[in-house]
Protein backbone atom coordinates (compact mmCIF):
# COMPACT_ATOMS: atom_id res chain seq x y z
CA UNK A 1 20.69 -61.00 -19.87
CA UNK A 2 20.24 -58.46 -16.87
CA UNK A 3 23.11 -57.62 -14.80
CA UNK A 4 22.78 -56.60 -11.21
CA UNK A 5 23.88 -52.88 -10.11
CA UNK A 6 25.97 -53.03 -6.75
CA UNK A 7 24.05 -50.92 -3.93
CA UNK A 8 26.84 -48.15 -4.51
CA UNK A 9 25.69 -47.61 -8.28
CA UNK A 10 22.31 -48.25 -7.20
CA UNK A 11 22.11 -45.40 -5.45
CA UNK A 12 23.87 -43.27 -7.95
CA UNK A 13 21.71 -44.09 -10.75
CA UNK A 14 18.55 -43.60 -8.67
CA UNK A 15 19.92 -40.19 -7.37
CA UNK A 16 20.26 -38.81 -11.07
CA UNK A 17 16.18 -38.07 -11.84
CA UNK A 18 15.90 -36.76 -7.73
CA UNK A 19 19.13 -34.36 -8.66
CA UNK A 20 17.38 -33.00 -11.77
CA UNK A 21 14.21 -32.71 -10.37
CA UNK A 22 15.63 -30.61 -7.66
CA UNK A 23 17.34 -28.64 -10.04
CA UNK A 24 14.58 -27.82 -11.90
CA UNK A 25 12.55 -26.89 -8.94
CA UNK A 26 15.53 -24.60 -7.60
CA UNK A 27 15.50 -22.88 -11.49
CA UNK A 28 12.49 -23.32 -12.63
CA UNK A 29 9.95 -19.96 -12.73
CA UNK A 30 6.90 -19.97 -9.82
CA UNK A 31 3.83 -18.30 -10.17
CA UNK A 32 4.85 -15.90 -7.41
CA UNK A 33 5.66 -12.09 -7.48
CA UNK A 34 8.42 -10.97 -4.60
CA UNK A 35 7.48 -7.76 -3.26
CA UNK A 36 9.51 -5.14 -0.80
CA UNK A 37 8.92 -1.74 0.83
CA UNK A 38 7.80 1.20 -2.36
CA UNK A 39 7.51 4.65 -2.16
CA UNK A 40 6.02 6.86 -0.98
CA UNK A 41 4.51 10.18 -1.21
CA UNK A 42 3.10 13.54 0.69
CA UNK A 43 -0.31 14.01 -0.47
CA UNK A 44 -0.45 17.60 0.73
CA UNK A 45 2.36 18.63 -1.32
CA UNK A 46 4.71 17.63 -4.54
CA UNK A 47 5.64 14.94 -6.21
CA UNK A 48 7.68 15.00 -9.10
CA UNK A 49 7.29 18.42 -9.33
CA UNK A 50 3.49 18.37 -9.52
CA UNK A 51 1.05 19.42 -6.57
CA UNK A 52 -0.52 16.40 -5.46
CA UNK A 53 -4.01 17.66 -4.87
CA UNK A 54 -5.32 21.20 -6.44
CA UNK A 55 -8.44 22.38 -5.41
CA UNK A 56 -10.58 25.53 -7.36
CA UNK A 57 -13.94 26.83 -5.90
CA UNK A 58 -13.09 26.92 -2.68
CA UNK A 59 -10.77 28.66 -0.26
CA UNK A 60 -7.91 26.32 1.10
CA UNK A 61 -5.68 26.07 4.21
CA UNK A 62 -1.83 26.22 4.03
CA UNK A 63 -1.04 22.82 5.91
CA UNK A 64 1.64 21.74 8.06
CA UNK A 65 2.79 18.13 8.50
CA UNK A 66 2.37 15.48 5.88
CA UNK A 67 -0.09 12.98 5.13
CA UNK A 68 2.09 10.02 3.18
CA UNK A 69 0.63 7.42 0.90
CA UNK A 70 2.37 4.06 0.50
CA UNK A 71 3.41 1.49 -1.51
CA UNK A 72 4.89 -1.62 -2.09
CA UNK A 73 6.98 -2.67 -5.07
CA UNK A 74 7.10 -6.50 -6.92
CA UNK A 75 8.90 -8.35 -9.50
CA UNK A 76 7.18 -7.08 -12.76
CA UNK A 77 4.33 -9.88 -14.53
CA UNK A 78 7.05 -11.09 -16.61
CA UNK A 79 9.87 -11.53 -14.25
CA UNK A 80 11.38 -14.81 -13.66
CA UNK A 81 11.08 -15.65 -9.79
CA UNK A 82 12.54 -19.03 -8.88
CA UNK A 83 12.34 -21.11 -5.90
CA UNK A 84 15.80 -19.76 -4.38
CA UNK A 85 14.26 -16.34 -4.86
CA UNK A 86 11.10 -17.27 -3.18
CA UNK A 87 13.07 -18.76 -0.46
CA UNK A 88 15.64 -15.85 0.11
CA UNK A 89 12.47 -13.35 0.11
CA UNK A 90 10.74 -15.72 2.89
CA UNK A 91 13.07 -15.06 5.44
CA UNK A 92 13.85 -11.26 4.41
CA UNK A 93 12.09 -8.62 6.82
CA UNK A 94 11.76 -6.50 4.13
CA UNK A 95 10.25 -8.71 1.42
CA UNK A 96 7.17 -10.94 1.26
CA UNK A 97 6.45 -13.48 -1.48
CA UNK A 98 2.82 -12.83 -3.17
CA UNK A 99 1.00 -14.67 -5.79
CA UNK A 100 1.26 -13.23 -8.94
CA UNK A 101 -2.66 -13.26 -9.48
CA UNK A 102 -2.81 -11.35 -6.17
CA UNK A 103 -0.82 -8.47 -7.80
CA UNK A 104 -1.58 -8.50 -11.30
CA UNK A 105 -4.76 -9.64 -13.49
CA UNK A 106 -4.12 -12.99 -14.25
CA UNK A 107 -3.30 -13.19 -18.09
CA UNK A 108 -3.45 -9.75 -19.24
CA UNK A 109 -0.39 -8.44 -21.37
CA UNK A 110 2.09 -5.78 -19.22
CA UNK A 111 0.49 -2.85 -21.41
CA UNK A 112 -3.15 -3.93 -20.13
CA UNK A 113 -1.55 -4.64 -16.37
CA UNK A 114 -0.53 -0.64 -16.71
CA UNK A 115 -3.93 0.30 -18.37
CA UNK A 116 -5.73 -1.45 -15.52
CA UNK A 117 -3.47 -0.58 -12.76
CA UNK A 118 -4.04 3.29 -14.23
CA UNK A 119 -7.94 2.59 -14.86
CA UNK A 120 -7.94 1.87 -11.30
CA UNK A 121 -6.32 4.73 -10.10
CA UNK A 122 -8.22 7.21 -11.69
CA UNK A 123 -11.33 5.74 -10.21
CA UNK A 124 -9.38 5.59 -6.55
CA UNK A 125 -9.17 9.56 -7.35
CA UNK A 126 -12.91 10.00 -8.41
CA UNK A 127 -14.11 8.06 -4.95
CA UNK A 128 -11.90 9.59 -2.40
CA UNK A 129 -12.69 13.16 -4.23
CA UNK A 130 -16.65 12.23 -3.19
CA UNK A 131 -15.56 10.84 -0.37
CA UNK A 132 -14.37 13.93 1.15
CA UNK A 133 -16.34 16.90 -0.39
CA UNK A 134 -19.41 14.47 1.06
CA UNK A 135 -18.00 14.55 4.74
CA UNK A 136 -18.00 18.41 4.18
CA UNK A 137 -20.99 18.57 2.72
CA UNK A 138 -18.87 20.52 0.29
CA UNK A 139 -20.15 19.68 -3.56
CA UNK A 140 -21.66 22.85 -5.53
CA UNK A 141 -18.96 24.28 -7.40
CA UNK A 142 -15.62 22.97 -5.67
CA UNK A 143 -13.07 20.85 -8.21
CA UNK A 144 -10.18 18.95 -7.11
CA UNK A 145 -7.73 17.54 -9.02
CA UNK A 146 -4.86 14.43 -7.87
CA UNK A 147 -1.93 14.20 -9.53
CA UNK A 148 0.32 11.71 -8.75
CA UNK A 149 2.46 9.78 -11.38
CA UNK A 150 3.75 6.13 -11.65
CA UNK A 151 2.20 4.58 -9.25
CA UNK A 152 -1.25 2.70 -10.35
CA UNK A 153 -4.13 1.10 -8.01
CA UNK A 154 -6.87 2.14 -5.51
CA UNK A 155 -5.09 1.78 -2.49
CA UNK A 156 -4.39 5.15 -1.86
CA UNK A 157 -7.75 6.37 -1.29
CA UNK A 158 -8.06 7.19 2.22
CA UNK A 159 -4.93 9.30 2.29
CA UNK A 160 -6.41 11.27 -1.09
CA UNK A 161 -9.43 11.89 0.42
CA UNK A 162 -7.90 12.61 3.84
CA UNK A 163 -5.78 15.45 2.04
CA UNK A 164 -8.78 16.93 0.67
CA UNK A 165 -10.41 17.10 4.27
CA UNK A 166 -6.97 18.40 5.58
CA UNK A 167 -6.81 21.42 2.92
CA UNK A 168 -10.36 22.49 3.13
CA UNK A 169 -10.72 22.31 6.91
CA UNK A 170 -8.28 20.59 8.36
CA UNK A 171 -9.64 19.49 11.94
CA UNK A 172 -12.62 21.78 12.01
CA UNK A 173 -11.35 24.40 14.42
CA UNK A 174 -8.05 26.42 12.45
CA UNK A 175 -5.88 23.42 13.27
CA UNK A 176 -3.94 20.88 10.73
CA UNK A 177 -5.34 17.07 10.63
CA UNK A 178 -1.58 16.19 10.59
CA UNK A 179 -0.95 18.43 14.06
CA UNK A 180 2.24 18.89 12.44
CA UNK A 181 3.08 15.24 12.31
CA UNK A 182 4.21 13.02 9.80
CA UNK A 183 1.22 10.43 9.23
CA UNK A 184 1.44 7.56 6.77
CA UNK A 185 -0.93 4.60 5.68
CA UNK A 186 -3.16 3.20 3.24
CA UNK A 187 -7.01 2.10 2.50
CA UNK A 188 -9.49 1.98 -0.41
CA UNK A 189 -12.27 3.96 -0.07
CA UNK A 190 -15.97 3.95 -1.24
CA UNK A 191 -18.12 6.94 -2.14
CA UNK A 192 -19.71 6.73 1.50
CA UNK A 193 -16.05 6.73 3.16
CA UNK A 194 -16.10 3.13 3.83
CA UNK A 195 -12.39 2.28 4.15
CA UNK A 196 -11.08 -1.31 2.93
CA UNK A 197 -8.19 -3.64 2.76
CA UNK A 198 -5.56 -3.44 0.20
CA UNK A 199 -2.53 -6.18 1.43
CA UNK A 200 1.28 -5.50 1.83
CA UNK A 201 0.48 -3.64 4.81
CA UNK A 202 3.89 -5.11 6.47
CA UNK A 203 5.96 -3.49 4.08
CA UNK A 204 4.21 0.04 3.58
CA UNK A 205 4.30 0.02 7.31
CA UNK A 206 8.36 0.33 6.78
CA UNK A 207 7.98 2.26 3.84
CA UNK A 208 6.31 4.68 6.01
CA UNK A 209 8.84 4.83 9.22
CA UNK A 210 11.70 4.79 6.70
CA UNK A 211 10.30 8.13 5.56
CA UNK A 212 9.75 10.18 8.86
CA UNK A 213 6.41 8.52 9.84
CA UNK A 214 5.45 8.40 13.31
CA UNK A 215 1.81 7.47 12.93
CA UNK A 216 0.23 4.93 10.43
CA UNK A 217 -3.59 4.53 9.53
CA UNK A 218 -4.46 0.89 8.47
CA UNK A 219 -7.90 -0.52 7.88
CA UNK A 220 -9.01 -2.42 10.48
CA UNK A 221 -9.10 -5.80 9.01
CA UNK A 222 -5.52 -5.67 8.54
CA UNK A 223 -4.18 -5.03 12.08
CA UNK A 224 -2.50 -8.28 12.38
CA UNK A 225 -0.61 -8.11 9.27
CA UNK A 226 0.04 -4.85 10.02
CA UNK A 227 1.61 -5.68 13.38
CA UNK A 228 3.87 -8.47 12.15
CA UNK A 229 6.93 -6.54 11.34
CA UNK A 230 5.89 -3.41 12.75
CA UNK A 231 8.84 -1.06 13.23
CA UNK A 232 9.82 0.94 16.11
CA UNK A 233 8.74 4.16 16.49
CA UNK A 234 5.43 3.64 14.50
CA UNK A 235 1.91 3.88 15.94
CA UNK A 236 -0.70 2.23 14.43
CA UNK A 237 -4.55 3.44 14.38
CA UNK A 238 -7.20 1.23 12.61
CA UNK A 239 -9.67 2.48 10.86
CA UNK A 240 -13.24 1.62 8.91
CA UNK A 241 -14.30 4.86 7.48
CA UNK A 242 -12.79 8.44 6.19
CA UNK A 243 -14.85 9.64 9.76
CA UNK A 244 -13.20 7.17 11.32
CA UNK A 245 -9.72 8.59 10.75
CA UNK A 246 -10.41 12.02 11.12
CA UNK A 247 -12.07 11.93 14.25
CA UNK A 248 -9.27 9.58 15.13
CA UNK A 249 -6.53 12.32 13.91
CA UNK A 250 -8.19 14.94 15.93
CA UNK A 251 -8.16 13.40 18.70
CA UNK A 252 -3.92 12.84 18.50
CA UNK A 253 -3.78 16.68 17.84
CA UNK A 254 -5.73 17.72 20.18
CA UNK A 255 -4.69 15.16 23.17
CA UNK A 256 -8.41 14.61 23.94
CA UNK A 257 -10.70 11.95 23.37
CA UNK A 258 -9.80 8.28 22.33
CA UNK A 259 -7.43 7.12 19.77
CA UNK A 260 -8.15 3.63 18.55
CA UNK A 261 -4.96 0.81 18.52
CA UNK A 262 -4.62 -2.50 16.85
């Protein structure tokens, strides 16, 4: 014998599964890393006590200014991020929600995430060190070594080999790539001096102005992002190779010739 619910109960014992499945969306982990504004650091001087870039071989300039690489930081592979974390980060300024597979391999352990992030790195180094002693047409006999500790990936490779450029021969005529500025940003970079996209460039971008940046160099592609929550104060320059950017620098110092915007 079936009995028949009143509506009230009705819709009590149909909102019961809708409740729970709520809940577990609210709790339940996402495949989603939340990321926010990392450090950063002067590639033409210290960090953590170390110099940044050494150079043997070859005479080098005492600079002025700084030339900052940036960073972003996430929720590590094996954090829990639920959907009210997602949801807080979505309307933050200062965080961005990022699939996980965007910022680490997909499936790897956390000590092969570090061994790859590092592997990376070290290959970054390599490039933007050919990079630049190949815009000099500086090879026989010069070594340079980057030093720069905890922090993993190739995204630093324009302002690596942009420090190299700075401390060998800085704008070409006695003068400092920087002008005395502080100049930020971010880019891969190939053994020819192509520069590429990295992503997070809307939180490096306040990384960068919340450490005395004035000036920011982004690759090109990325202007958009890079103008989304672009703070006050900060000039942007886009840029598609390591000539690119120097010529571009230059040209602020000097207050001749034209400096590309987004």
């Amino acid at each position: 014998m079936l009995s028949r619910l009143t509506r009230p109960k009705a819709v009590a014992v149909c909102a019961v599964p809708v409740v729970a499945l709520l809940a577990t969306a609210v709790f339940a982990p996402l495949p989603f890393s939340v990321a926010q504004p990392g450090m950063t650091a002067n590639v033409l001087g210290e960090n953590k006590g170390d110099q940044v870039i050494t150079i043997t071989g070859a005479p080098t300039r005492e600079t002025s200014g700084q030339l900052r690489m940036t960073t972003i930081e996430a929720t590590g592979p094996d954090a829990r991020v639920s959907f009210g974390d997602v949801l807080s980060a979505w309307f933050a300024k200062d965080q961005a929600v990022l699939p996980r597979d965007s910022v680490y391999p997909s499936g790897d352990t956390l000590k092969e995430i570090e061994q790859h992030n590092e592997a990376q790195m070290k290959e970054s180094q390599d490039t933007a060190t050919e990079a630049a002693l190949s815009y000099l047409d500086e090879k026989d006999g010069v070594k340079v070594t980057l030093n720069l500790a905890d922090v993993g990936g190739p995204s630093a490779g324009l302002l690596f080999s942009l420090g190299i450029v700075d401390e060998l021969d800085g704008d070409g005529s006695g003068g400092d790539l920087t002008g005395g500025r502080t100049i930020a940003g971010t880019g891969t970079i190939d053994a020819d001096g192509n520069v590429g996209a990295v992503g997070g460039v809307a939180l490096k971008t306040q990384a960068a102005r919340r450490d005395g940046a004035t000036v920011f160099l982004v690759p090109k592609a990325e202007c958009s992002d890079a103008k989304s929550e672009l703070p006050q104060g900060l000039r942007l320059i886009p840029v598609t190779s390591l000539k690119g950017a120097v010529d571009a620098l230059v040209s602020l110092e000097k207050g001749k010739g034209s400096v590309p915007s987004c």
